[in-house]
N, C-alpha and C. Protein backbone atom coordinates (compact mmCIF):
# COMPACT_ATOMS: atom_id res chain seq x y z
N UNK A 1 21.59 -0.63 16.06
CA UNK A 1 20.34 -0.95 15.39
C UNK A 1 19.21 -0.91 16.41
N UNK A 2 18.14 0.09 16.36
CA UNK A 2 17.20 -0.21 16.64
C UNK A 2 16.10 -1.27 16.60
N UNK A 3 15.42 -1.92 17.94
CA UNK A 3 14.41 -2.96 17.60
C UNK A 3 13.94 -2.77 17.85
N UNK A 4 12.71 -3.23 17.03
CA UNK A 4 10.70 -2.92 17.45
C UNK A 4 10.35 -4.00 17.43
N UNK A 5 9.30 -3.97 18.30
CA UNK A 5 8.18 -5.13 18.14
C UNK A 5 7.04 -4.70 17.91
N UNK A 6 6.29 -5.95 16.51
CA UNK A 6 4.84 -5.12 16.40
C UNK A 6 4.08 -5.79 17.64
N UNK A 7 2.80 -4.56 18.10
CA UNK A 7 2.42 -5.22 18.68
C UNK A 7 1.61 -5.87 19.00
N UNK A 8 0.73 -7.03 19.78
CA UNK A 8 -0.22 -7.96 19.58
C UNK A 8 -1.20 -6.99 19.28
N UNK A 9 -1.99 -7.56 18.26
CA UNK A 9 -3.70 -7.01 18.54
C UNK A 9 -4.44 -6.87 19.42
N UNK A 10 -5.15 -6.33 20.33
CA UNK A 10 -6.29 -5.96 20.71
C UNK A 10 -7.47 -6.52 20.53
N UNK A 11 -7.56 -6.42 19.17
CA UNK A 11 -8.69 -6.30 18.72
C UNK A 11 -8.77 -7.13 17.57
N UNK A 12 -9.30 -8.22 16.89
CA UNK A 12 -9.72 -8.78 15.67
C UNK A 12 -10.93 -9.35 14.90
N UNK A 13 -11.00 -8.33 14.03
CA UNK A 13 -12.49 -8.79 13.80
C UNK A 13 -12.38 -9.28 12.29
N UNK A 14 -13.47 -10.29 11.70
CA UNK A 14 -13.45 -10.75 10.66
C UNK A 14 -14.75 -10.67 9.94
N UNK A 15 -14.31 -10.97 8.58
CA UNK A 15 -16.14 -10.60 7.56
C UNK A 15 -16.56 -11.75 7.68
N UNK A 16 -18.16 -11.65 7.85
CA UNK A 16 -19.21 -12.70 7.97
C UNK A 16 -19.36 -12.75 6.49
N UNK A 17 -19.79 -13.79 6.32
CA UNK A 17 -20.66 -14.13 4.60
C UNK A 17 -22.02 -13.89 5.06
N UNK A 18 -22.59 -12.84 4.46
CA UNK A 18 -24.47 -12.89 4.49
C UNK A 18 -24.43 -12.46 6.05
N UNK A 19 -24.05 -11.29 6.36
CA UNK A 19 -24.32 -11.32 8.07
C UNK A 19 -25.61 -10.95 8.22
N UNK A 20 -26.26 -11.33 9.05
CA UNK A 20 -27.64 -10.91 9.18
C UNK A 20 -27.91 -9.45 10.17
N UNK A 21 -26.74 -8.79 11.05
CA UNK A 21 -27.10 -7.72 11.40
C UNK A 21 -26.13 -6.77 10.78
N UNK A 22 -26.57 -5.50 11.30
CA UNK A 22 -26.13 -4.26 10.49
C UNK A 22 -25.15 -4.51 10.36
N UNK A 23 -23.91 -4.11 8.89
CA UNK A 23 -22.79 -3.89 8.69
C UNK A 23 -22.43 -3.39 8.05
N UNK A 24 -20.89 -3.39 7.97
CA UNK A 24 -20.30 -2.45 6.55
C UNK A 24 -19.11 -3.31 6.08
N UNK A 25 -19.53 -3.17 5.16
CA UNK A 25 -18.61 -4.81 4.51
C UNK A 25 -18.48 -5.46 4.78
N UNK A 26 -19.49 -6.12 5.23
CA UNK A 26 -19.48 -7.75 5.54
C UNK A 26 -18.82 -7.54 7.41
N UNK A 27 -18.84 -6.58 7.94
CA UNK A 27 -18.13 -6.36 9.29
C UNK A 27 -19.02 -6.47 9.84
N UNK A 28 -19.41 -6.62 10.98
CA UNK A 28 -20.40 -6.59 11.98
C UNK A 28 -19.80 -6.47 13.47
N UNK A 29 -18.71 -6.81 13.85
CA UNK A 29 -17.55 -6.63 15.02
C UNK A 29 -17.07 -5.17 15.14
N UNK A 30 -17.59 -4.03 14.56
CA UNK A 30 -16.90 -2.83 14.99
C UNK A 30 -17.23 -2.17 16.07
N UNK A 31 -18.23 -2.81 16.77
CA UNK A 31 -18.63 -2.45 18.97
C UNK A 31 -17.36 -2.68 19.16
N UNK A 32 -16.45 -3.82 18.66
CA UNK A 32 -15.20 -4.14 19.68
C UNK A 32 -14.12 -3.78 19.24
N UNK A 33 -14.25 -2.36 18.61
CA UNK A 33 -12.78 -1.21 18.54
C UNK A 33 -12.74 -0.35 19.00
N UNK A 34 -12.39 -0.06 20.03
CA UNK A 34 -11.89 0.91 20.66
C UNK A 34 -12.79 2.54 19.93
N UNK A 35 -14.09 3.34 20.72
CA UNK A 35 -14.45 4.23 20.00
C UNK A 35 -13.29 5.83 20.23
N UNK A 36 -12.88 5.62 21.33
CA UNK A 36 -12.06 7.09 22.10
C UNK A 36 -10.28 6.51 22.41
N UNK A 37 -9.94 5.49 21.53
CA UNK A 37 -8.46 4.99 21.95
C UNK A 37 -8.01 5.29 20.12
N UNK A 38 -6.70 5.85 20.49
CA UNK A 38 -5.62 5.46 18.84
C UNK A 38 -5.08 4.78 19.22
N UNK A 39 -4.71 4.24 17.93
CA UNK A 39 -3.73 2.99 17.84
C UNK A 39 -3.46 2.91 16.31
N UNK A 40 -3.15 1.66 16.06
CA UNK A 40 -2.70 1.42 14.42
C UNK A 40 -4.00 0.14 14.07
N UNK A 41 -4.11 0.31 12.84
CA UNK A 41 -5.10 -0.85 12.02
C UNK A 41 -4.30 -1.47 11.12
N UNK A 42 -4.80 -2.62 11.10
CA UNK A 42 -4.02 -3.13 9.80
C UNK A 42 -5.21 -4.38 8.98
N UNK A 43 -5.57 -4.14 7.88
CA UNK A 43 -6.63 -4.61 6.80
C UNK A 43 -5.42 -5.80 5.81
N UNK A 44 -6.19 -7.10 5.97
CA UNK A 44 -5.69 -8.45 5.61
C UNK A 44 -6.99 -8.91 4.81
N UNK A 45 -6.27 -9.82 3.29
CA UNK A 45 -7.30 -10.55 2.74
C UNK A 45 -7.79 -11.73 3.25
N UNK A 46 -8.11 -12.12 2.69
CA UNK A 46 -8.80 -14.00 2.81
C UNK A 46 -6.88 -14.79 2.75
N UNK A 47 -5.93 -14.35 1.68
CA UNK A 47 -4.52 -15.02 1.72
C UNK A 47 -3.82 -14.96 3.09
N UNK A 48 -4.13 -13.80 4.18
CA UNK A 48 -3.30 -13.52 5.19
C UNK A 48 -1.95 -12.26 4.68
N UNK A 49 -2.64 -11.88 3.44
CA UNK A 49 -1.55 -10.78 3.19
C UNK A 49 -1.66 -9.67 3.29
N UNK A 50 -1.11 -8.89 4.02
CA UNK A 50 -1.44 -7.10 4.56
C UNK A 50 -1.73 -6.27 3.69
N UNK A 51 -2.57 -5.68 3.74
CA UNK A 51 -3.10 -4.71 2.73
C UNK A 51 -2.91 -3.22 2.62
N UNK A 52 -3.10 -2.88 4.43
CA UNK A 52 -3.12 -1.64 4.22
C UNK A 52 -3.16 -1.39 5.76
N UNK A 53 -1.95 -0.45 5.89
CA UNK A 53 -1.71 -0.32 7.64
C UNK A 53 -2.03 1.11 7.77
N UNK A 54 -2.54 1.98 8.37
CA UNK A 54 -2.73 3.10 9.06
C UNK A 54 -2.58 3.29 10.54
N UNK A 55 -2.95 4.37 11.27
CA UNK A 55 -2.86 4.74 12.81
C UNK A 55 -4.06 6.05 12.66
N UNK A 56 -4.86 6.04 13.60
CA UNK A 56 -5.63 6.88 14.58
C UNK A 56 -5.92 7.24 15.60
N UNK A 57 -6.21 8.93 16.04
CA UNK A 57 -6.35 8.83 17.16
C UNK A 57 -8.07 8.56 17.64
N UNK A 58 -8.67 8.44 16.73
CA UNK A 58 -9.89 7.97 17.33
C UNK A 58 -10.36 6.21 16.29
N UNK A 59 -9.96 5.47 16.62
CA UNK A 59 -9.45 3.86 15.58
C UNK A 59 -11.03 3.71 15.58
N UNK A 60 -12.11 3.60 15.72
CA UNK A 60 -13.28 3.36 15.04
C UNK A 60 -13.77 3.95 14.61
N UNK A 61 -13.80 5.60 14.33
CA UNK A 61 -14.33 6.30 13.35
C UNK A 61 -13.61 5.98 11.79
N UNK A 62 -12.36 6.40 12.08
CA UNK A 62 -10.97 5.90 10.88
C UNK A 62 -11.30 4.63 10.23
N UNK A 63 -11.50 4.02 11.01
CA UNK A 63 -11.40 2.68 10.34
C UNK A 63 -12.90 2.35 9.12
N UNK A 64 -13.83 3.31 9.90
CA UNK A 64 -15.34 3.33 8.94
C UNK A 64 -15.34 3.60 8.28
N UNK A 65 -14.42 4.77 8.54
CA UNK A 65 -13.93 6.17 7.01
C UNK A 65 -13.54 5.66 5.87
N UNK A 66 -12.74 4.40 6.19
CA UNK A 66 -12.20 3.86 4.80
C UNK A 66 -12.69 3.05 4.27
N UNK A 67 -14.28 2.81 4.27
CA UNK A 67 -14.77 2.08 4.31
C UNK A 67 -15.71 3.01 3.72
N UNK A 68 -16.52 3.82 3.54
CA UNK A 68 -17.57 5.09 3.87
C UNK A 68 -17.06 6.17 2.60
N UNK A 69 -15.44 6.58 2.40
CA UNK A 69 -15.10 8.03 1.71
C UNK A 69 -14.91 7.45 0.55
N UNK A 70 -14.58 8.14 -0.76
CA UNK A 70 -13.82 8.45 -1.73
C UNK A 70 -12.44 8.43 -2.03
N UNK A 71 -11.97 9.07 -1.07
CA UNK A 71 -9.97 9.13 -0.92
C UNK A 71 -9.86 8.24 0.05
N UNK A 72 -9.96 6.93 0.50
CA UNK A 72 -9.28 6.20 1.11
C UNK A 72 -8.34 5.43 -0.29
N UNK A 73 -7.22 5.26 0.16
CA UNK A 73 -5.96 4.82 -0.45
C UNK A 73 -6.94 3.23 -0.81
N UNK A 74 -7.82 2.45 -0.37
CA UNK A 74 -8.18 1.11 -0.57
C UNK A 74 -9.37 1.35 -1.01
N UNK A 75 -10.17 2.63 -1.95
CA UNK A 75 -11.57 2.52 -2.02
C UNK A 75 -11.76 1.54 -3.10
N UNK A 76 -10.81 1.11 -4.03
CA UNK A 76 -10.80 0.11 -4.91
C UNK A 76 -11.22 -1.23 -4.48
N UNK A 77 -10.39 -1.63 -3.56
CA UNK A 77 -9.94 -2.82 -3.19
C UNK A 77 -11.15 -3.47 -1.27
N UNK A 78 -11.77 -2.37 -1.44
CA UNK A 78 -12.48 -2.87 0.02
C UNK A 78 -12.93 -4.01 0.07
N UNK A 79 -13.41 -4.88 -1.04
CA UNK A 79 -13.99 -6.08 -1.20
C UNK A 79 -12.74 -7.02 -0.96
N UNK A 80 -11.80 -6.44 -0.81
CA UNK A 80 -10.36 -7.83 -0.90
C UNK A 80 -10.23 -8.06 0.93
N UNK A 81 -10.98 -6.75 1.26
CA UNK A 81 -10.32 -6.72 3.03
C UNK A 81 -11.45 -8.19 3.78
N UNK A 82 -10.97 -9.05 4.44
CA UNK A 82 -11.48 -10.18 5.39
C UNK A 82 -10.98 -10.06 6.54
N UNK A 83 -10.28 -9.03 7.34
CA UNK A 83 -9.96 -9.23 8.47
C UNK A 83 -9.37 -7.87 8.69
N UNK A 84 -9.60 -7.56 9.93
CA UNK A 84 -8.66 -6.21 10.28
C UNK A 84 -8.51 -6.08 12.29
N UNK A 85 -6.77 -6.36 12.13
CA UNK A 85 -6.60 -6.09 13.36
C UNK A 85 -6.15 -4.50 13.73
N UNK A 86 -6.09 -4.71 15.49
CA UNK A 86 -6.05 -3.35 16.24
C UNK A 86 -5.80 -3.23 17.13
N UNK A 87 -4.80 -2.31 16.92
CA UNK A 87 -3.65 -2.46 18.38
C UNK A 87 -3.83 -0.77 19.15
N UNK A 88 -4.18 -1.00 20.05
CA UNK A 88 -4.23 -0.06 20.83
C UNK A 88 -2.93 1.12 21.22
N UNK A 89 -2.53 1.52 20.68
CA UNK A 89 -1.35 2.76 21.12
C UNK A 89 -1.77 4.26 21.56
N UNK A 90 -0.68 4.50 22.46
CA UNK A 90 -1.63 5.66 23.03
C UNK A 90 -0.70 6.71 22.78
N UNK A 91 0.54 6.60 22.66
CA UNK A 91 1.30 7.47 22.57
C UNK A 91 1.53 8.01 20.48
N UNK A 92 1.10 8.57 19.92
CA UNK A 92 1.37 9.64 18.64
C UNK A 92 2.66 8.93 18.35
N UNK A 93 3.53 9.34 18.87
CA UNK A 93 4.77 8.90 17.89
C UNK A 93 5.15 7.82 18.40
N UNK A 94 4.63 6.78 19.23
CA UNK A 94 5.19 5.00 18.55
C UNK A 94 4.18 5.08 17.75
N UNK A 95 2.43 5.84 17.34
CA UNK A 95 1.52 5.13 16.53
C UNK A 95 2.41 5.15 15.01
N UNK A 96 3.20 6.88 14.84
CA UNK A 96 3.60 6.91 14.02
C UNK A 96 5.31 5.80 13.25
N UNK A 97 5.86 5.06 14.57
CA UNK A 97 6.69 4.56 14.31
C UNK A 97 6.06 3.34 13.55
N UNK A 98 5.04 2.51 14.72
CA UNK A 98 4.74 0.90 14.44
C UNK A 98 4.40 1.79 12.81
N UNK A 99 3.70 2.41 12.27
CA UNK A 99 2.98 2.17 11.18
C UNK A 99 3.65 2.21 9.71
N UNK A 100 4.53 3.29 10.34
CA UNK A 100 6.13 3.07 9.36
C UNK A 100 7.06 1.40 8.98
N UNK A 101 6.61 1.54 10.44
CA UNK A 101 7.74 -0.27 10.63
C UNK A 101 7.15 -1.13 10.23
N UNK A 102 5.61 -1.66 10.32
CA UNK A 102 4.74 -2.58 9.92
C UNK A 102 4.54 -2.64 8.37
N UNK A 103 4.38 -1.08 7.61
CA UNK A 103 4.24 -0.50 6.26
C UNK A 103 5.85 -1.25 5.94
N UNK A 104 6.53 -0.96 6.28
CA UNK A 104 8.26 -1.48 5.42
C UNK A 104 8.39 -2.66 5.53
N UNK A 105 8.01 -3.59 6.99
CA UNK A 105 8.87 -4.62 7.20
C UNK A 105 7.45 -6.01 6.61
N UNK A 106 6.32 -5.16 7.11
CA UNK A 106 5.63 -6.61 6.64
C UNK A 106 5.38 -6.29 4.55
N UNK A 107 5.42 -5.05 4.05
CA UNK A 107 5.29 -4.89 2.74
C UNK A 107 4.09 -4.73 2.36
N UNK A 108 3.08 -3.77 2.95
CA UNK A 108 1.93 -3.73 3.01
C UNK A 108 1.26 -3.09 1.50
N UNK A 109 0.54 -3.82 1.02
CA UNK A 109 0.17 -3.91 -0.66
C UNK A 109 -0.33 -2.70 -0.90
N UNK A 110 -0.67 -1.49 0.04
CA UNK A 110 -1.43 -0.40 -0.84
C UNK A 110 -1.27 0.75 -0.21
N UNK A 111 -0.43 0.54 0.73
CA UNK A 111 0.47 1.92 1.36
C UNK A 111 1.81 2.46 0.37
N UNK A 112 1.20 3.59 0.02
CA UNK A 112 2.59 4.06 -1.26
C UNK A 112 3.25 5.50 -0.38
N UNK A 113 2.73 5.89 0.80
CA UNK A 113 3.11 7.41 1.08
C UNK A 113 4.53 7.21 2.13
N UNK A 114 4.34 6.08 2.45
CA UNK A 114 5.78 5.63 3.66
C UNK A 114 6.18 4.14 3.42
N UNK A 115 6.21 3.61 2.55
CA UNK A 115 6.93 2.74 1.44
C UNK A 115 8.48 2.93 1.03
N UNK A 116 9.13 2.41 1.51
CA UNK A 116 10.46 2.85 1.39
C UNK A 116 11.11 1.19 0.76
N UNK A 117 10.19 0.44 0.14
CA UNK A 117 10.41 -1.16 0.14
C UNK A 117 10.41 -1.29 -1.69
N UNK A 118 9.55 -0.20 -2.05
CA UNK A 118 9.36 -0.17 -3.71
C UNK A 118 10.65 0.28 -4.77
């Protein structure tokens, strides 16, 4: 049996109520993600329950994107996101492992493409 560990965040930023400088959804902490590092994201409500895990190789454009497009898998649900951590990975295929492993083992509510838990 293989073991993983997820790994600590990096990075955690949370939604202000009424922030008074620029944001995007209630975010105002996106200076402190990484603009030229991949890694994996992972989007949590106000409950502490995972929403929606991805990986990038550039984690602060990505992370705006889903926030910003049309086809993000959460364009429904962006108002549910209160927190989103970020873990710095540099290597492509652990980004692609943690995001598999985090998506199965924590049961992440709106990832359906590597869901193997449904």
């Amino acid at each position: 049996m293989i073991k993983i560990t997820i790994p600590t965040p990096d990075v955690t930023i949370t939604k202000q109520n009424n922030p008074e400088l620029s944001n995007i959804y209630g975010f105002t902490d996106f200076h402190q993600i990484p603009r030229d590092k991949g890694g994996i994201f992972m989007f949590y409500n106000n409950k502490k329950e995972l929403l929606f895990v991805g990986k990038a190789r550039k984690l602060r454009q990505r992370i705006k994107k889903h926030f910003e497009d049309n086809v993000s898998p959460i364009k429904t649900h962006r108002d549910e996101v209160t927190k989103i951590q970020v873990c710095v990975v540099d290597d492509p295929v652990h980004r692609e492992i943690y995001e598999t492993y985090i998506i199965n083992e924590q049961k992440a509510k709106y990832n359906i493409d590597k869901a193997f838990f449904r």
